[in-house]
C-alpha atoms as a PDB file:
ATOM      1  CA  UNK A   1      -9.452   7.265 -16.385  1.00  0.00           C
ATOM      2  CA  UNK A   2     -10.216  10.871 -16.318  1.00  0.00           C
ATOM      3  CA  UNK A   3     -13.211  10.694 -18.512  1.00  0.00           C
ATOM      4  CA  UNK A   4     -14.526   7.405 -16.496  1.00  0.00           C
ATOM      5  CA  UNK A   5     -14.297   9.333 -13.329  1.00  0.00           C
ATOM      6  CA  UNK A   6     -16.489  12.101 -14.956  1.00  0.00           C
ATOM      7  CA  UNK A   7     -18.968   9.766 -15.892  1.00  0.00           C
ATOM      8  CA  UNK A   8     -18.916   8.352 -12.800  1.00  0.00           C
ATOM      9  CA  UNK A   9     -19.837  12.001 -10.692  1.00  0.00           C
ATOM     10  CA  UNK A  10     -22.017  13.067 -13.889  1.00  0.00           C
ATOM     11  CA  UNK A  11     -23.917   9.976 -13.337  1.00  0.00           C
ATOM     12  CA  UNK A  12     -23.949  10.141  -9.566  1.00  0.00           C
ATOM     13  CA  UNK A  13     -25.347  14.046  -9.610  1.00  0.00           C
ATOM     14  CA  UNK A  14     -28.638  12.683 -11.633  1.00  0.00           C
ATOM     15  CA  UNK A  15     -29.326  10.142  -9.210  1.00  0.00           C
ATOM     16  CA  UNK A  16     -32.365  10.513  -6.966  1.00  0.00           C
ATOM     17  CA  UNK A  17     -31.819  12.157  -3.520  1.00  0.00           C
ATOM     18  CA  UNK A  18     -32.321   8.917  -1.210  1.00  0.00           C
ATOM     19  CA  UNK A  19     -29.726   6.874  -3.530  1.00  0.00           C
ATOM     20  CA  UNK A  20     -27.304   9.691  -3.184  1.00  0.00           C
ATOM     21  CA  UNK A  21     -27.780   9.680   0.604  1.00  0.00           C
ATOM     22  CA  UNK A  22     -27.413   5.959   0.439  1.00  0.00           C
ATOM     23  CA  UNK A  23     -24.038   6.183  -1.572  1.00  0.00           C
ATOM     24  CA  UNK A  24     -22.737   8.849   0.626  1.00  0.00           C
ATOM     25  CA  UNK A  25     -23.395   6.395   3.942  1.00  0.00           C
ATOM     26  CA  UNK A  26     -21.138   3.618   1.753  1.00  0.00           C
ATOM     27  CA  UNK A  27     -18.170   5.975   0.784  1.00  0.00           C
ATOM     28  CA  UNK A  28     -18.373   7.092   4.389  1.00  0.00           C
ATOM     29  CA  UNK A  29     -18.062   3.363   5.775  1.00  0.00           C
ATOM     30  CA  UNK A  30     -15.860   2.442   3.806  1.00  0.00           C
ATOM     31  CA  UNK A  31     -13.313   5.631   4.044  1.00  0.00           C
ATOM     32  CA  UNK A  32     -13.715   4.441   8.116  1.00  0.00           C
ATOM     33  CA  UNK A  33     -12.913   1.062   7.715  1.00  0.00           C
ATOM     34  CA  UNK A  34      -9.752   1.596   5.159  1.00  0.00           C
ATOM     35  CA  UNK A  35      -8.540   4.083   8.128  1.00  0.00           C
ATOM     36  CA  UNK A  36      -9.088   1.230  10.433  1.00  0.00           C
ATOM     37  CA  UNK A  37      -7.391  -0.886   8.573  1.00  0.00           C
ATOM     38  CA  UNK A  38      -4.303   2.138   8.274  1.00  0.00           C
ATOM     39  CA  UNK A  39      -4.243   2.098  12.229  1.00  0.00           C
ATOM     40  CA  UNK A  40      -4.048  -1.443  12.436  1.00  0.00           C
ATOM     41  CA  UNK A  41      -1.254  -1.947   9.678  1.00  0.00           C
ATOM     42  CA  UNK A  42       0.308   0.858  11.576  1.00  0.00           C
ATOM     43  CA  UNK A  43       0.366  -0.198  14.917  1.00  0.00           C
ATOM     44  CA  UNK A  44       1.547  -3.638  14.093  1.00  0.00           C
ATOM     45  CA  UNK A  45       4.493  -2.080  12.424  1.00  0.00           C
ATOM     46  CA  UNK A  46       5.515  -0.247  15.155  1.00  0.00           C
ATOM     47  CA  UNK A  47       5.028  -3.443  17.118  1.00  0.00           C
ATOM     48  CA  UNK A  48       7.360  -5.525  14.666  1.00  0.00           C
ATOM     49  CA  UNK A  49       9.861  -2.229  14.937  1.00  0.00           C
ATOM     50  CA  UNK A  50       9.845  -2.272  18.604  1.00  0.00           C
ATOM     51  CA  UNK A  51      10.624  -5.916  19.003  1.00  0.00           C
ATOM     52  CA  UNK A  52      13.393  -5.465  16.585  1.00  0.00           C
ATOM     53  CA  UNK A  53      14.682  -2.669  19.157  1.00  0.00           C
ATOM     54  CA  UNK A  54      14.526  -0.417  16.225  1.00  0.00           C
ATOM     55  CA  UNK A  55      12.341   2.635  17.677  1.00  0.00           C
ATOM     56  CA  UNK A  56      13.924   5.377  19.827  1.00  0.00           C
ATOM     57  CA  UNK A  57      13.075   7.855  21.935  1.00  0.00           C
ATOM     58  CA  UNK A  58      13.676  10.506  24.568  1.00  0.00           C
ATOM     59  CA  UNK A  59      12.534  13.397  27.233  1.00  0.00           C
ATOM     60  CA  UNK A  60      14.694  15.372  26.004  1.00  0.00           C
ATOM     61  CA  UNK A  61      12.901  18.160  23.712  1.00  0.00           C
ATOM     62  CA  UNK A  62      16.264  19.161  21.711  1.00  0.00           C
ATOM     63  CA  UNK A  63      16.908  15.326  21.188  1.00  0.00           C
ATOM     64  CA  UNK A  64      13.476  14.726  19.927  1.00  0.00           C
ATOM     65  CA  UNK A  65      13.679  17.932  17.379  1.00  0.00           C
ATOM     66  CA  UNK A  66      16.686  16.345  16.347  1.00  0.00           C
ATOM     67  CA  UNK A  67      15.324  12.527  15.451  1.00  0.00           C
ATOM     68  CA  UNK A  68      12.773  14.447  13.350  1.00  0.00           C
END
């Protein structure tokens, strides 16, 4: 894997300028949407925990310390 990486960024660094620009806009829409996706996962987790009465929480600061 290790050596197919390294091709990988050997090959990217001798591509022309414009095609590097273009691969950096991909990576950078993609990294965006798989943190979307993250949030999304995430808040329908904490959905499915809250209808199963599983989440707590408090106003009190020593209380919260302690949940941590």
């Amino acid at each position: 894997m290790e050596s197919s990486f390294n091709g990988i960024i050997d090959e990217i660094y001798n591509l022309p300028l414009e095609d590097k620009q273009h691969l950096l806009d991909l990576l950078e829409n993609n990294i965006t949407e798989e943190r979307r996706n993250d949030i999304y996962r995430n808040y329908h987790s904490a959905l499915n925990e809250e209808k199963a009465g599983k989440l707590k929480s408090s106003s009190n600061i020593s209380h919260l310390k302690k949940m941590l």
